[in-house]
N, C-alpha and C. Protein backbone atom coordinates (compact mmCIF):
# COMPACT_ATOMS: atom_id res chain seq x y z
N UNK A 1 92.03 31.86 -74.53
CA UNK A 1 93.31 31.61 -73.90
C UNK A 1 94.48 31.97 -74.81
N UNK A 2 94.21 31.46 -76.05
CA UNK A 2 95.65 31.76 -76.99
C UNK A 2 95.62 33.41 -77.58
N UNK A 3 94.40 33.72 -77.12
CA UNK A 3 94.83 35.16 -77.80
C UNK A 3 95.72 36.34 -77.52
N UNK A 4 96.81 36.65 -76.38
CA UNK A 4 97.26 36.32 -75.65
C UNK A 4 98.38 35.92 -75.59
N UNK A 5 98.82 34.84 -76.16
CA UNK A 5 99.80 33.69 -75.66
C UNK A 5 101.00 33.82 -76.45
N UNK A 6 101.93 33.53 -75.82
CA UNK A 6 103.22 33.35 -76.61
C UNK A 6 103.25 32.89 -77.49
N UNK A 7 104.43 32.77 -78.69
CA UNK A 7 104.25 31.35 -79.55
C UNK A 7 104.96 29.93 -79.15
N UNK A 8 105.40 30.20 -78.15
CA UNK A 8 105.75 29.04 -77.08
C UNK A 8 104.35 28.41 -76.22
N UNK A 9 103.62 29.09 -75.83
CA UNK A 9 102.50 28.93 -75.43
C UNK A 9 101.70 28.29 -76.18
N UNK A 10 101.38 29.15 -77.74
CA UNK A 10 100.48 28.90 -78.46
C UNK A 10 101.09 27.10 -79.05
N UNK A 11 102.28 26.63 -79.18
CA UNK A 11 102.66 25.73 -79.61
C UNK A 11 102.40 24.53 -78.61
N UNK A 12 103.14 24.61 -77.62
CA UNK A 12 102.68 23.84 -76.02
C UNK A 12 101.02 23.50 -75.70
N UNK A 13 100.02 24.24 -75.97
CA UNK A 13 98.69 24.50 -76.24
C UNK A 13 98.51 23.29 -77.40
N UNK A 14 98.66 23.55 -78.73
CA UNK A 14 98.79 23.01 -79.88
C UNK A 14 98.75 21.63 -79.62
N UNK A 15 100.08 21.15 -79.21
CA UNK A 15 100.88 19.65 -78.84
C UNK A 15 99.24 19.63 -77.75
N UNK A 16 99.67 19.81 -76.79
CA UNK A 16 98.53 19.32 -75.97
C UNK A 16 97.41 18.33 -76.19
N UNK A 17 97.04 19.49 -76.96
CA UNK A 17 95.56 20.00 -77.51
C UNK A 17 95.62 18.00 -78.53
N UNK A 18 96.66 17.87 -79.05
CA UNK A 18 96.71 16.94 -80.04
C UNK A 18 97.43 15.60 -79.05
N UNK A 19 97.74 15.70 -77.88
CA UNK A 19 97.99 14.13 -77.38
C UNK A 19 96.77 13.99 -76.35
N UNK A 20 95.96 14.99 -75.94
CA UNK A 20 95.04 14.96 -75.03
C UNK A 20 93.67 13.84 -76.33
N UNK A 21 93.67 14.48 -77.47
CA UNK A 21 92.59 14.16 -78.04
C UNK A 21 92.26 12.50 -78.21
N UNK A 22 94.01 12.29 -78.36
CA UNK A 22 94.18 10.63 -78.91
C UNK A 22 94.75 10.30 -79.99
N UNK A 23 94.78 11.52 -80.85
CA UNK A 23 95.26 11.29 -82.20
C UNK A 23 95.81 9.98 -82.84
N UNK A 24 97.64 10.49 -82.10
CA UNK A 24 98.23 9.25 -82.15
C UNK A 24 98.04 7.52 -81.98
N UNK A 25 97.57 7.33 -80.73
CA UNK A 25 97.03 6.23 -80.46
C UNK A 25 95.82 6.08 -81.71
N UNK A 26 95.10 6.64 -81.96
CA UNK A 26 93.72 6.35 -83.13
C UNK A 26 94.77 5.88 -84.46
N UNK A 27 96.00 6.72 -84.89
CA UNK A 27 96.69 6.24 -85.59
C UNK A 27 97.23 4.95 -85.60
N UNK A 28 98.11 5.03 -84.25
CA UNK A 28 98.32 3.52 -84.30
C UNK A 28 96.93 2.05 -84.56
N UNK A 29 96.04 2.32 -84.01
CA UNK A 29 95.09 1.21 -83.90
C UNK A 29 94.32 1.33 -85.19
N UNK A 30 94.89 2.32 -86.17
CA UNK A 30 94.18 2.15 -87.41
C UNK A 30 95.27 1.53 -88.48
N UNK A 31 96.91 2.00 -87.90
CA UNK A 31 98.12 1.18 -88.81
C UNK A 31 98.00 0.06 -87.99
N UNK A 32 97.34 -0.70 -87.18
CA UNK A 32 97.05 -2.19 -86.81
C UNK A 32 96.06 -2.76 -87.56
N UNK A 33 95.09 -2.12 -87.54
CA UNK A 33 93.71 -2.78 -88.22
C UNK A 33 92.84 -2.60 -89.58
N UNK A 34 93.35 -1.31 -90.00
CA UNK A 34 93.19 -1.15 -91.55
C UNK A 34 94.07 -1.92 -92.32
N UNK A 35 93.30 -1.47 -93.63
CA UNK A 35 94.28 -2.32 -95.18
C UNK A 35 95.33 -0.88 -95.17
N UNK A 36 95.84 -1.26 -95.95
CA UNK A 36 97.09 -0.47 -96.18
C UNK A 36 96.44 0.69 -96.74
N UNK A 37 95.45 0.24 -97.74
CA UNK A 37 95.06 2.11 -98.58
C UNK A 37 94.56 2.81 -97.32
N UNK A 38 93.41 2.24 -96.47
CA UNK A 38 93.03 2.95 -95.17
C UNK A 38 93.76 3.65 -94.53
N UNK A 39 95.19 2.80 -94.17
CA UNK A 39 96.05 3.44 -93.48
C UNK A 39 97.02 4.29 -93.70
N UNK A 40 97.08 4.00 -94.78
CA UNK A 40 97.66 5.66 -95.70
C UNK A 40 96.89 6.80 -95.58
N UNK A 41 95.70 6.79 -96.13
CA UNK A 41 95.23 8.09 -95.96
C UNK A 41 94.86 8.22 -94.56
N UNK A 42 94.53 7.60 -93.77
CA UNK A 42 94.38 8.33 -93.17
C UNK A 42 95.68 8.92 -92.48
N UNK A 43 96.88 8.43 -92.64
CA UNK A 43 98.18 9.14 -92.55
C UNK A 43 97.95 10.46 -92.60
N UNK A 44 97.49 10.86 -93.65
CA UNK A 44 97.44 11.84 -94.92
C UNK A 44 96.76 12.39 -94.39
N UNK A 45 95.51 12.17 -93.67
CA UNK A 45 94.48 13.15 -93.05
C UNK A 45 95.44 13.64 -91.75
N UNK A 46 96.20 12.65 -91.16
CA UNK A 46 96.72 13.17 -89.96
C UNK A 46 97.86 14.22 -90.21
N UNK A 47 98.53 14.26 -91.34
CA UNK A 47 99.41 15.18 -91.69
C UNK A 47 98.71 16.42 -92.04
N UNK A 48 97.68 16.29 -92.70
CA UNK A 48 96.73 17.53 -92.85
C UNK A 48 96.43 18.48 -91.92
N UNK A 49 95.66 17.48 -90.88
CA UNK A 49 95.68 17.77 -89.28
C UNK A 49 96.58 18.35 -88.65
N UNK A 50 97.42 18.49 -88.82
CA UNK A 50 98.96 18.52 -88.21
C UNK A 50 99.31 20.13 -88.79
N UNK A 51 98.98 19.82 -90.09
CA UNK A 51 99.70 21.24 -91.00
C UNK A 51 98.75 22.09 -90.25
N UNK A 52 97.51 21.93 -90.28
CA UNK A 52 96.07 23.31 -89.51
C UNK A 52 96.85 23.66 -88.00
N UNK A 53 97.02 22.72 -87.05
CA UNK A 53 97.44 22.50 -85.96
C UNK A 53 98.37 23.73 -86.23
N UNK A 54 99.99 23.33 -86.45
CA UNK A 54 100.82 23.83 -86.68
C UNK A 54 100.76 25.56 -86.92
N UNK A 55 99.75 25.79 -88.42
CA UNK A 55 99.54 27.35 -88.21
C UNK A 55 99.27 27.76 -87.83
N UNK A 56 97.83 27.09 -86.80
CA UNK A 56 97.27 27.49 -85.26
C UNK A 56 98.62 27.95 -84.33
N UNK A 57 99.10 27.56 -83.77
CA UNK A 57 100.12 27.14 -83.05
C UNK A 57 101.46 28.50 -83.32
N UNK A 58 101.41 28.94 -84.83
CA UNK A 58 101.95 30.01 -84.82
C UNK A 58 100.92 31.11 -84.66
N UNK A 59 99.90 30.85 -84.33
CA UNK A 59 99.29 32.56 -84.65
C UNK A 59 98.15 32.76 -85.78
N UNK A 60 98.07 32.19 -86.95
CA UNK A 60 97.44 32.12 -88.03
C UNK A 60 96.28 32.10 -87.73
N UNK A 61 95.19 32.92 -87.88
CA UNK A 61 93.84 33.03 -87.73
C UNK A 61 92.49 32.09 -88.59
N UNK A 62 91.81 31.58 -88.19
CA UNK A 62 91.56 30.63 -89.65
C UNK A 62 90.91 31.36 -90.61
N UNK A 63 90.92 32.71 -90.62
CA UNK A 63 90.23 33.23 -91.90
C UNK A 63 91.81 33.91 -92.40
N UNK A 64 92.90 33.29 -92.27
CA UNK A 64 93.68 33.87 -93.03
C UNK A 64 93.98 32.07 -94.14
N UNK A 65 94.75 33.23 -95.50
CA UNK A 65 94.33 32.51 -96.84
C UNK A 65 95.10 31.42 -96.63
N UNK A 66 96.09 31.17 -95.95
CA UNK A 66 97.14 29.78 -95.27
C UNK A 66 96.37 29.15 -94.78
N UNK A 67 95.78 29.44 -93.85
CA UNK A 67 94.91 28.55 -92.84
C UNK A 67 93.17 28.01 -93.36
N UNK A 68 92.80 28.73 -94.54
CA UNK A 68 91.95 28.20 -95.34
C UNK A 68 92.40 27.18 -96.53
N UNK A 69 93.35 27.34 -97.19
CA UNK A 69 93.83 26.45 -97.92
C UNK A 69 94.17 25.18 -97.20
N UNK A 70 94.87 25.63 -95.63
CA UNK A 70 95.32 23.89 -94.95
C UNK A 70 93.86 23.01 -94.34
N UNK A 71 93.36 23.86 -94.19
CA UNK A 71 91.26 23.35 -94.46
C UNK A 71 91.43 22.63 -95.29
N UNK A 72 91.32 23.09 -96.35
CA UNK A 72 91.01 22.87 -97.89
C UNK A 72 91.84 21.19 -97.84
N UNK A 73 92.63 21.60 -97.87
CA UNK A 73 93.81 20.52 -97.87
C UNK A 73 93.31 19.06 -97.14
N UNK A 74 93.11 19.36 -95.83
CA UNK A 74 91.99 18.63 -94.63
C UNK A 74 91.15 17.72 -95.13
N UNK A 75 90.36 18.83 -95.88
CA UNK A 75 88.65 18.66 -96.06
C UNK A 75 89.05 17.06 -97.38
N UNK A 76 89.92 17.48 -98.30
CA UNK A 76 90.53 16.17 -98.69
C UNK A 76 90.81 15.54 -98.71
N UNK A 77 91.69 15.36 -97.83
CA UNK A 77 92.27 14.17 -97.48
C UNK A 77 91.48 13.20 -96.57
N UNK A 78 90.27 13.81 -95.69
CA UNK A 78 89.45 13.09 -95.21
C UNK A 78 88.63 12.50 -96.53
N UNK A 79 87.94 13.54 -97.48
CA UNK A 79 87.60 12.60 -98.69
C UNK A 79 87.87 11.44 -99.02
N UNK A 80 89.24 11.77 -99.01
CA UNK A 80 90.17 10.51 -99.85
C UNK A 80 89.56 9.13 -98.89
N UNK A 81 89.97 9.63 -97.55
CA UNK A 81 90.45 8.98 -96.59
C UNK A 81 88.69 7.74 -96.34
N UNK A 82 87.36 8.68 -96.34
CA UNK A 82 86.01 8.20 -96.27
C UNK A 82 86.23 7.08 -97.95
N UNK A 83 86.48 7.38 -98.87
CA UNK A 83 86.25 6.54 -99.83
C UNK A 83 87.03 5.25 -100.00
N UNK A 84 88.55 5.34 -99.49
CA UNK A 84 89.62 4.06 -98.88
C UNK A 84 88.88 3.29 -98.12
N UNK A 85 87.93 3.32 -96.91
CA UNK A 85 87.13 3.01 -96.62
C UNK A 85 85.79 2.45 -96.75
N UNK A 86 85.70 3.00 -97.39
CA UNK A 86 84.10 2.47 -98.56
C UNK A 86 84.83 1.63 -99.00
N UNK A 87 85.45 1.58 -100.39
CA UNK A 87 86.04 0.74 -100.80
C UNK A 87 86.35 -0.46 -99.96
N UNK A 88 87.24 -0.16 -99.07
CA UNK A 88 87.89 -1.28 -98.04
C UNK A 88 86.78 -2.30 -97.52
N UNK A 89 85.02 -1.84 -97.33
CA UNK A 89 83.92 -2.85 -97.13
C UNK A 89 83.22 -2.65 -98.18
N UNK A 90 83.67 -2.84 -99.23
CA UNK A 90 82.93 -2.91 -99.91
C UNK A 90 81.77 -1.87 -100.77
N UNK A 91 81.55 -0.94 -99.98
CA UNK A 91 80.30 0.01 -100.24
C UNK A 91 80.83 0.66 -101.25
N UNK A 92 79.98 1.14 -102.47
CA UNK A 92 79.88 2.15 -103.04
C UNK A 92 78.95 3.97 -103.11
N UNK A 93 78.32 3.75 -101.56
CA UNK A 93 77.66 4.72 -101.19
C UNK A 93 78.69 5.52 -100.94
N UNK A 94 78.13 7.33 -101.28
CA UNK A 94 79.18 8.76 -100.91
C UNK A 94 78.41 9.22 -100.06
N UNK A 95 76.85 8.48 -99.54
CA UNK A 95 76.53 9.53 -98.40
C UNK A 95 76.17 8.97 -97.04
């Protein structure tokens, strides 16, 4: 569909794509019910999210070196975000 598409399109698509999923709402019910480190990162994952989204949204292919680095970026902040968690019950398991 986006291949194709305007960058009005491709952006409108984008947004969609990100209130259809839940995002927001998952945010909110995690700044309700997490500890604060939880709910930071996963902030942080959602801004991550957001940045991939975003270059999608212009056009950016994911094998271009922007759109692998905002991966990269991603793939971290969920890190972060799984170990705030651990921590938060207790666990010291990474797998």
């Amino acid at each position: 569909m986006l291949g194709g598409a305007t960058a009005a399109d491709r952006l409108s698509a984008a947004g969609e794509a990100f209130r259809t999923a839940g995002v927001y709402q998952a945010r909110e019910h995690v700044a309700l019910l997490a500890s604060e480190a939880v709910a930071y990162s996963a902030g942080q994952a959602l801004y991550r999210l957001r940045d991939m989204r975003d270059l999608a949204a212009r056009g950016l292919s994911a094998e271009s070196s922007d759109y692998e680095h905002a991966v990269m970026r991603y793939d971290e902040a969920l890190a972060d975000l799984r170990t705030a968690m651990r921590q938060d019950i207790g666990s010291t398991s990474g797998g």
